[in-house]
C-alpha atoms as a PDB file:
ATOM      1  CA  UNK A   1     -13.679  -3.591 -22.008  1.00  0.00           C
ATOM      2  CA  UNK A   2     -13.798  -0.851 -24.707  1.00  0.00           C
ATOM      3  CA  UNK A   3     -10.511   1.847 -24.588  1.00  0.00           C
ATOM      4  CA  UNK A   4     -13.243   4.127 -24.265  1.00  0.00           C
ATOM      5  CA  UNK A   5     -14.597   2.204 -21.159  1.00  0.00           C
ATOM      6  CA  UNK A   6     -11.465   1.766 -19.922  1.00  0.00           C
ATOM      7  CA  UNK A   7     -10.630   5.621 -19.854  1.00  0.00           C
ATOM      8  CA  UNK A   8     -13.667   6.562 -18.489  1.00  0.00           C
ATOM      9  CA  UNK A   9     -13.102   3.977 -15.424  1.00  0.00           C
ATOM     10  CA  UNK A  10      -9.512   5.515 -15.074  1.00  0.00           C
ATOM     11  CA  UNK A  11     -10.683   8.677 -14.678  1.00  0.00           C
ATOM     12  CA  UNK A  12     -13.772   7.923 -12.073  1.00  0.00           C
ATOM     13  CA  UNK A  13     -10.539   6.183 -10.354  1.00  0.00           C
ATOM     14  CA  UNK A  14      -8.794   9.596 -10.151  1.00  0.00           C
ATOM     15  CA  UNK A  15     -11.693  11.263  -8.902  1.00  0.00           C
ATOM     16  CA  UNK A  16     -12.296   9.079  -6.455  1.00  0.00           C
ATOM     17  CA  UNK A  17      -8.663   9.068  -5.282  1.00  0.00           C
ATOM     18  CA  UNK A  18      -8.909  12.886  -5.466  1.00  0.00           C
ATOM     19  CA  UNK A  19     -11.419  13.355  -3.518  1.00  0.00           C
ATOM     20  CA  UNK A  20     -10.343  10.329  -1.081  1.00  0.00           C
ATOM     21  CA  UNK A  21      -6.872  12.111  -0.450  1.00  0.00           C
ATOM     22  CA  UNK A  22      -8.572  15.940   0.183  1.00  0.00           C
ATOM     23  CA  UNK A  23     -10.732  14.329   2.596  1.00  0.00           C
ATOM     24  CA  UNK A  24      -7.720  12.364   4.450  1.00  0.00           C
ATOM     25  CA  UNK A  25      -5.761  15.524   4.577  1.00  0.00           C
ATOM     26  CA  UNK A  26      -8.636  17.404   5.866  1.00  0.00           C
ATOM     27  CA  UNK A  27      -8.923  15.600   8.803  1.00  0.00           C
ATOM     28  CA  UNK A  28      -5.453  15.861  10.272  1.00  0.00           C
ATOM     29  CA  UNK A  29      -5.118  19.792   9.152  1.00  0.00           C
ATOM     30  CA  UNK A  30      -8.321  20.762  10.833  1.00  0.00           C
ATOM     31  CA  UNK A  31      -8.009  18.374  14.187  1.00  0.00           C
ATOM     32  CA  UNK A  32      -4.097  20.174  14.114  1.00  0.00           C
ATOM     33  CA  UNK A  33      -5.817  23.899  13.868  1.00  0.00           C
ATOM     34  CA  UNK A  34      -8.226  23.284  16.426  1.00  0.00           C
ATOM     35  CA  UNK A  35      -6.109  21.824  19.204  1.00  0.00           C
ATOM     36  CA  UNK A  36      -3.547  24.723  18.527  1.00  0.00           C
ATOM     37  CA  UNK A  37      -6.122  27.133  18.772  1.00  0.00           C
ATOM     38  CA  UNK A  38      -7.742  25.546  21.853  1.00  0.00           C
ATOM     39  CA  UNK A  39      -4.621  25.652  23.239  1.00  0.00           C
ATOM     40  CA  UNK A  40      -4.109  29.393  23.169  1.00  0.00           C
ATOM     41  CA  UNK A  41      -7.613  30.646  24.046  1.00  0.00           C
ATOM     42  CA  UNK A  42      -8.387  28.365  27.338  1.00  0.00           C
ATOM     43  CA  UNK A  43      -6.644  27.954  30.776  1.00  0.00           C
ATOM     44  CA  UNK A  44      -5.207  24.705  30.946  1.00  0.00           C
ATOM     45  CA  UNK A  45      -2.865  22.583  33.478  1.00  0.00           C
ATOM     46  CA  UNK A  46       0.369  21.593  32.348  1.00  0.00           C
ATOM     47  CA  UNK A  47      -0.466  17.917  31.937  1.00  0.00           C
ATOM     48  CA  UNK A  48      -3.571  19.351  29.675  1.00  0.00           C
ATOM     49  CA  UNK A  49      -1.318  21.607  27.707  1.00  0.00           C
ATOM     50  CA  UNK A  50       1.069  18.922  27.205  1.00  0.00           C
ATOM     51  CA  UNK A  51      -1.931  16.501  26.669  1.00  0.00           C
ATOM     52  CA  UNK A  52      -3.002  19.574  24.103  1.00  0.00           C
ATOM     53  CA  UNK A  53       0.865  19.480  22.313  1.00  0.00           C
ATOM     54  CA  UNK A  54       0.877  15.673  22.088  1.00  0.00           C
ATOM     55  CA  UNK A  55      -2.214  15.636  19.809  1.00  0.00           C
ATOM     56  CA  UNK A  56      -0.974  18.385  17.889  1.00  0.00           C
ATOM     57  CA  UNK A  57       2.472  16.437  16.630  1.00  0.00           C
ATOM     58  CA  UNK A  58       0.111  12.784  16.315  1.00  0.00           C
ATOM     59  CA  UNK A  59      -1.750  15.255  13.694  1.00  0.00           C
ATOM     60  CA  UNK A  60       1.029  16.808  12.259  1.00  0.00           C
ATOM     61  CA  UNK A  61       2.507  13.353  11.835  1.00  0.00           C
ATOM     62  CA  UNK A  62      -0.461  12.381  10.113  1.00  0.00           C
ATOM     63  CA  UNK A  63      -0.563  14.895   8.186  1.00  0.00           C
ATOM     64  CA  UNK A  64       3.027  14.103   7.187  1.00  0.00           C
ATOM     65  CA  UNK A  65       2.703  10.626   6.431  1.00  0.00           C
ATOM     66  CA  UNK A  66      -0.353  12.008   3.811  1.00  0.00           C
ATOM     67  CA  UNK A  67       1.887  14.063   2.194  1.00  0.00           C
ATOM     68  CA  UNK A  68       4.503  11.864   1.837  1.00  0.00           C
ATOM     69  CA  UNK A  69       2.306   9.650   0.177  1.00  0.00           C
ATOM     70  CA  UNK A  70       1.079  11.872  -2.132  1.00  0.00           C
ATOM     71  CA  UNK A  71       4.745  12.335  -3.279  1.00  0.00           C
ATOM     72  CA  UNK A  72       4.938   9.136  -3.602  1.00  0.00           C
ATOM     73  CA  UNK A  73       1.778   8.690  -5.862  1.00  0.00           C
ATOM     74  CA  UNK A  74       2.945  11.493  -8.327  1.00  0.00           C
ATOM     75  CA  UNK A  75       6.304   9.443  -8.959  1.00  0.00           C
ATOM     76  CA  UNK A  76       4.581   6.514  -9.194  1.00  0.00           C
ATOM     77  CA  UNK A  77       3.347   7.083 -13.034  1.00  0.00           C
ATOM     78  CA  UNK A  78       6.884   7.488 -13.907  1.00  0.00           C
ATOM     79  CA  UNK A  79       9.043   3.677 -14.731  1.00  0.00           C
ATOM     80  CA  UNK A  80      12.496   5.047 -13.631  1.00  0.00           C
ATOM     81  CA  UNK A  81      15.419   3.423 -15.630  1.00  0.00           C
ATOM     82  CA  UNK A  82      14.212   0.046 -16.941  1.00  0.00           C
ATOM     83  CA  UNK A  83      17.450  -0.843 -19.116  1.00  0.00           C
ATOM     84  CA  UNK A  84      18.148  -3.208 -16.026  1.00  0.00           C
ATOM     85  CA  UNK A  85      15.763  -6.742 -15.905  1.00  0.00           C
ATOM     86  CA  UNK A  86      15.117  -6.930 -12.172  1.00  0.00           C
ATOM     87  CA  UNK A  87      15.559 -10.184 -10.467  1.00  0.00           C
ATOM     88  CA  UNK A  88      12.048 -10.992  -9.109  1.00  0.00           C
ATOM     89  CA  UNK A  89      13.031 -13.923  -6.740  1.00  0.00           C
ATOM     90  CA  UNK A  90      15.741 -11.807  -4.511  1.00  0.00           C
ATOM     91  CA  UNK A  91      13.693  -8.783  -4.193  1.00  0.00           C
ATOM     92  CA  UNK A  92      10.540 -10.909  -3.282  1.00  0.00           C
ATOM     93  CA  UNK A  93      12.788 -12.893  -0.548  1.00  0.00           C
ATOM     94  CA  UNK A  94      13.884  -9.385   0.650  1.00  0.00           C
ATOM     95  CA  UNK A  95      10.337  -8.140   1.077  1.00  0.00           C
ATOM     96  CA  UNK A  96       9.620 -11.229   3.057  1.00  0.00           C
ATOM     97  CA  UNK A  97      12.252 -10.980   5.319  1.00  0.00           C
ATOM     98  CA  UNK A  98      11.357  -7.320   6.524  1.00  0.00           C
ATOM     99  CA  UNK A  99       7.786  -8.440   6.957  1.00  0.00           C
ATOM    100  CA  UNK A 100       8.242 -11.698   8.172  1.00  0.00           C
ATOM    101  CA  UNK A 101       8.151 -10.090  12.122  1.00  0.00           C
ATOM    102  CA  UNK A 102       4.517  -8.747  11.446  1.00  0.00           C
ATOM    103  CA  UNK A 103       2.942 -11.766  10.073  1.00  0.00           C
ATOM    104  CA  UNK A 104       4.864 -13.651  13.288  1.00  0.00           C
ATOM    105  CA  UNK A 105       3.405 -11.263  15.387  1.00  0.00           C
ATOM    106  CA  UNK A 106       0.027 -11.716  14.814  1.00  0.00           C
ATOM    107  CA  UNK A 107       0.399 -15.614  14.838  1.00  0.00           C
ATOM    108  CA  UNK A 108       0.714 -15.580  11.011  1.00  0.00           C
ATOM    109  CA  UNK A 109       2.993 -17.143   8.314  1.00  0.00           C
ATOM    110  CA  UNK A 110       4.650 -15.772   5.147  1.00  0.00           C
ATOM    111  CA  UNK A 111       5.063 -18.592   2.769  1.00  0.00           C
ATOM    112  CA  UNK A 112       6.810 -17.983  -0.600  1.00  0.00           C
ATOM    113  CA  UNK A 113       7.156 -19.679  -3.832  1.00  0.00           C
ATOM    114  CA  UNK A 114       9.176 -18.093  -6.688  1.00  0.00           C
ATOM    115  CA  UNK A 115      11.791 -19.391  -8.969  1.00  0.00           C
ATOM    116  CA  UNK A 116      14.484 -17.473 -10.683  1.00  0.00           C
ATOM    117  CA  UNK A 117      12.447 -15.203 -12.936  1.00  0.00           C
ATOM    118  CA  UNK A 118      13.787 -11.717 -14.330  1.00  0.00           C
ATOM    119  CA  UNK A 119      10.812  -9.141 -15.427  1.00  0.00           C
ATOM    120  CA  UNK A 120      11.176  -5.546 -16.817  1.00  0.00           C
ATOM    121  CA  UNK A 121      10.812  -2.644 -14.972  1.00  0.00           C
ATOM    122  CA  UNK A 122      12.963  -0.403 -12.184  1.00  0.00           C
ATOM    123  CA  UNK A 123      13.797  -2.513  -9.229  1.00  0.00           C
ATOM    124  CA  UNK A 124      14.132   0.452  -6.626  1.00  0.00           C
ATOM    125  CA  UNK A 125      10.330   1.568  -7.647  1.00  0.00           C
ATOM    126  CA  UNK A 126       9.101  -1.784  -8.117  1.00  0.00           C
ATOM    127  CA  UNK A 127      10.582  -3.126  -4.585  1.00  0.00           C
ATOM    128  CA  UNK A 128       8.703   0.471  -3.590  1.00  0.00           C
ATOM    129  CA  UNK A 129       6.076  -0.944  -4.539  1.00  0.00           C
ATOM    130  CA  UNK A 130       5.582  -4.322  -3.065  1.00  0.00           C
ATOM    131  CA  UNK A 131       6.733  -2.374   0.160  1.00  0.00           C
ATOM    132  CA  UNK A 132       3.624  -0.110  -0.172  1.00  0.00           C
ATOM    133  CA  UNK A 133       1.284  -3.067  -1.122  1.00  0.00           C
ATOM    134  CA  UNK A 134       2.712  -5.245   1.723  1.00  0.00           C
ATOM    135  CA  UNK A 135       2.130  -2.929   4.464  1.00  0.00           C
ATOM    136  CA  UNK A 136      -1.346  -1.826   3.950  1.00  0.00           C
ATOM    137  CA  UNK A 137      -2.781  -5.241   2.781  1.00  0.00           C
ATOM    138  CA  UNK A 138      -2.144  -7.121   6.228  1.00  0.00           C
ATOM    139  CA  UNK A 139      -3.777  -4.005   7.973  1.00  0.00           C
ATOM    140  CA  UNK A 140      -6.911  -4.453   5.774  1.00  0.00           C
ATOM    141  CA  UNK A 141      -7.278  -7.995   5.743  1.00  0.00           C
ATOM    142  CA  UNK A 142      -9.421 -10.220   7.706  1.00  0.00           C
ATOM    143  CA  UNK A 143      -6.842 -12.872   7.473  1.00  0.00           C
ATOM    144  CA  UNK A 144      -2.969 -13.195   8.367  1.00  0.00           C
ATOM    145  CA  UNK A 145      -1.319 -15.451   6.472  1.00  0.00           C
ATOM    146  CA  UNK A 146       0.367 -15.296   3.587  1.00  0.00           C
ATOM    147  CA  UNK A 147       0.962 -16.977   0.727  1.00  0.00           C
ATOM    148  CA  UNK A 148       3.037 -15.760  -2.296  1.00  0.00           C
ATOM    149  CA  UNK A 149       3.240 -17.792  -5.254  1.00  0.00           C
ATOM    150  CA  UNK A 150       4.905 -16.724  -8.619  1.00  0.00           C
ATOM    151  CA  UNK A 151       4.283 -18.314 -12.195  1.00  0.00           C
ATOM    152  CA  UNK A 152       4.745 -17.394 -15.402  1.00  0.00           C
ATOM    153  CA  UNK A 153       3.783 -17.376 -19.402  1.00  0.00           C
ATOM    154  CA  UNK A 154       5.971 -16.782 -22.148  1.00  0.00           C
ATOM    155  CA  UNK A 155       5.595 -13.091 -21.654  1.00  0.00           C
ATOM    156  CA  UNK A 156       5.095 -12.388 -18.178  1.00  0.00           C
ATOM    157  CA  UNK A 157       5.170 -12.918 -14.521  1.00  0.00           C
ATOM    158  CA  UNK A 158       1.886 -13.167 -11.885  1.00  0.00           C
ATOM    159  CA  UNK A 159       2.744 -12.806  -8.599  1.00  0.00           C
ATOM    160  CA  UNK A 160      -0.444 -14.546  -6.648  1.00  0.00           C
ATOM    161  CA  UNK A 161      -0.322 -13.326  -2.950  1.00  0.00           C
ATOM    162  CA  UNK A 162      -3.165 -14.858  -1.062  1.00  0.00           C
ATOM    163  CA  UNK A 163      -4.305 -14.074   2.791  1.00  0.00           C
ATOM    164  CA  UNK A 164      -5.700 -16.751   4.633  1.00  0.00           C
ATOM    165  CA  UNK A 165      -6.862 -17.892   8.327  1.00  0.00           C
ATOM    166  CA  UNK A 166      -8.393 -15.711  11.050  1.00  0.00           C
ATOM    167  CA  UNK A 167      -7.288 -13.255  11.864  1.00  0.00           C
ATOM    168  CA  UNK A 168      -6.334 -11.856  15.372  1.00  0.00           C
ATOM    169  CA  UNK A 169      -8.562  -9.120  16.777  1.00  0.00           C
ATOM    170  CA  UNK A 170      -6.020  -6.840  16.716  1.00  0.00           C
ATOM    171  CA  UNK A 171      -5.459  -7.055  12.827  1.00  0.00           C
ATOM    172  CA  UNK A 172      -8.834  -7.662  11.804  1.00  0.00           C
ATOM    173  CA  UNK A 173      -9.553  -4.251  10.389  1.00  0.00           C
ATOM    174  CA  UNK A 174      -7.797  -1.359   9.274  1.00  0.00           C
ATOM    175  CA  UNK A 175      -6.788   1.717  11.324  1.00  0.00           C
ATOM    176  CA  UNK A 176      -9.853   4.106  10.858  1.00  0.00           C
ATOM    177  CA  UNK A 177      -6.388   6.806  11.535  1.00  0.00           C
ATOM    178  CA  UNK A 178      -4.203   5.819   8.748  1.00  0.00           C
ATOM    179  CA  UNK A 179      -3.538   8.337   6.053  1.00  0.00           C
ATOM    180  CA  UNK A 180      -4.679   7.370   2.507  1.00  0.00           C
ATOM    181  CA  UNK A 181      -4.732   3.917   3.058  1.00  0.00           C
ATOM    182  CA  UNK A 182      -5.946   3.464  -0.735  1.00  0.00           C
ATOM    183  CA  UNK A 183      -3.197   5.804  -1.694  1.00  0.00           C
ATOM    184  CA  UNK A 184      -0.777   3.094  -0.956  1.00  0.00           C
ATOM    185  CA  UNK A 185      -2.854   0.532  -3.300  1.00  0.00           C
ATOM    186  CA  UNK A 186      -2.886   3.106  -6.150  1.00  0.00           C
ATOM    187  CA  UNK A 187       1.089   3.709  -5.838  1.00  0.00           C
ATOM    188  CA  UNK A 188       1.998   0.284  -6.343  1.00  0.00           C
ATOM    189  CA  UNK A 189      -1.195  -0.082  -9.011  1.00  0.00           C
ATOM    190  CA  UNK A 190       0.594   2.725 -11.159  1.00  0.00           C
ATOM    191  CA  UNK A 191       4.244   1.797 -10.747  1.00  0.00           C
ATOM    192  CA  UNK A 192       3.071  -1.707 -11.746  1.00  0.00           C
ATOM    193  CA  UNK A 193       1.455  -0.261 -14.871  1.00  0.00           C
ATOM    194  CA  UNK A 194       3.989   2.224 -15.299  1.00  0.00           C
ATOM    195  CA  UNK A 195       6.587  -0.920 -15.818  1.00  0.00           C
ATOM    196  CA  UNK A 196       3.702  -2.748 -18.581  1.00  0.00           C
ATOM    197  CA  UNK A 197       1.724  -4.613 -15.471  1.00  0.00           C
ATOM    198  CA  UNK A 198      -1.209  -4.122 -13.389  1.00  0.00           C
ATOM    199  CA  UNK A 199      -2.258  -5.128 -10.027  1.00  0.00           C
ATOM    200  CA  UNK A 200      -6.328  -7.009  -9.099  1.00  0.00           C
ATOM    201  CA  UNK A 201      -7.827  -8.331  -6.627  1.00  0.00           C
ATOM    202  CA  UNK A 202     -10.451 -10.685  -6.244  1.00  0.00           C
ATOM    203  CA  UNK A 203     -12.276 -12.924  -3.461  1.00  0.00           C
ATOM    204  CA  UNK A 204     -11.681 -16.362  -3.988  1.00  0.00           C
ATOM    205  CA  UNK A 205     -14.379 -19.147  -3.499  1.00  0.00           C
ATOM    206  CA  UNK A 206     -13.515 -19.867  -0.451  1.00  0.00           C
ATOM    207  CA  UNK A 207     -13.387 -16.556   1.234  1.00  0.00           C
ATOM    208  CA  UNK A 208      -9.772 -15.776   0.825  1.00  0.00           C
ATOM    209  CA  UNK A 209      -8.270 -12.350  -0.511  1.00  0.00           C
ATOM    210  CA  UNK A 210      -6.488 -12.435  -3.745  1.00  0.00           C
ATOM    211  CA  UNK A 211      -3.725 -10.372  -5.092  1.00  0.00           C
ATOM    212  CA  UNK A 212      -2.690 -10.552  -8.302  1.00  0.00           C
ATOM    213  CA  UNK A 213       0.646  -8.578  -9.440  1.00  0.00           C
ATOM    214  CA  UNK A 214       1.495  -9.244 -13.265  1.00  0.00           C
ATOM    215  CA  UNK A 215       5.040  -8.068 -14.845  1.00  0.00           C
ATOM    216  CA  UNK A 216       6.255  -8.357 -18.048  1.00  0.00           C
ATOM    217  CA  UNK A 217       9.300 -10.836 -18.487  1.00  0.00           C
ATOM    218  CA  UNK A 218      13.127  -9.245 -19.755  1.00  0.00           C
ATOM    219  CA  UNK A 219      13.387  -9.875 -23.007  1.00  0.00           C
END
C-alpha cells in the first residue's frame, strides 16, 4: 500500500471511529434525559420511581464507561517512557492470570506460549493495552478458547492470539449495551503503533479468529 493509501485509510478509520463514538454516547445521554424527564412530569409509584432512578445511573454508568474510554483513546497515540525494554513473557502471564476466571467460566481455556523475549515500548500502556484487547475480544467472539503464542524475527515480536471452539450461548455475541466496543480495539491498535507495532486480524482457514500483535524487539 502507497503512504498516500495508507493515510487516506487512516483517516476513513478516524471518521469512522468519530462518528462510531458520537453515536455510542448519544444513546446513553438521551435514554438518561428522557427517563429524568419522565420522571418529573408523570405520577409514578415508588417502585416505578425507583424503577425510573435505576435506569437513570445504568445510563449514566454507560455513559461513564464511554467517556472513560475516550480518555483512554486520546492517550493512546502517546508511547509513555520507552527507555525501559518491557519483559513480554511476565506481563503476558499476568494478563492471563486476571482473565483466566472468564475463559473458565464459559467452559474455555487460556493456553500460552511465550519465551523470555524483551520488546520496546512502555509496559504500563502496553499491559493497558492487552487489558483493553483482552476484554472486548472474548465478548465478540464466537469462540472461547484461547490460544496465545509468541515468536519472533531478528527485529520483532508477534504475539498470535487465536479463539477457538464453540462458544457458549451466553458469550456468543457481543453486548448490543457496551460502550464503544471498537474504541477498545483502536486503543490498543494505537498504543501498539505508538510503541513501532500494529495490531490485525484475520479469519483463519478453518474458521478461527486471529489476532496478531507485533512489537519491536529492545535493542
Amino acid at each position: 500500500m502507497s503512504p498516500i493509501a495508507e493515510v487516506r485509510k487512516r483517516s476513513a478509520e478516524q471518521r469512522s471511529l468519530v462518528s462510531d463514538v458520537l453515536h455510542k454516547l448519544s444513546q446513553p445521554l438521551t435514554a438518561l434525559h428522557c427517563s429524568l424527564e419522565l420522571s418529573l412530569v408523570r405520577d409514578e409509584t415508588p417502585e416505578e420511581f425507583r424503577a425510573s432512578v435505576e435506569a437513570a445511573l445504568q445510563n449514566a454508568q454507560r455513559l461513564r464507561q464511554s467517556l472513560l474510554l475516550l480518555r483512554e483513546l486520546s492517550d493512546a497515540d502517546d508511547p509513555g517512557d520507552i527507555s525501559a525494554p518491557v519483559a513480554l513473557q511476565p506481563l503476558l502471564l499476568g494478563l492471563r492470570e486476571d482473565f483466566l476466571p472468564v475463559f473458565e467460566s464459559a467452559g474455555g481455556r487460556f493456553h500460552l506460549n511465550c519465551g523470555p523475549l524483551q520488546v520496546r515500548g512502555n509496559a504500563a500502556k502496553l499491559a493497558r493495552a492487552f487489558f483493553y484487547l483482552l476484554g472486548y475480544l472474548p465478548r465478540s467472539s464466537k469462540h472461547r478458547n484461547l490460544s496465545v503464542t509468541v515468536k519472533h524475527t531478528k527485529e520483532q515480536a508477534g504475539i498470535r492470539m487465536t479463539f477457538s471452539g464453540a462458544a457458549s450461548s451466553e458469550s456468543s455475541t457481543a453486548d448490543a449495551c457496551e460502550p464503544i466496543p471498537t474504541g477498545e480495539v483502536e486503543i490498543a491498535r494505537r498504543t501498539f503503533r505508538a510503541a513501532g507495532g500494529d495490531l490485525a486480524s484475520a479469519e483463519s482457514a478453518s474458521g478461527r479468529s486471529v489476532w496478531i500483535v507485533s512489537l519491536p524487539l529492545a535493542q
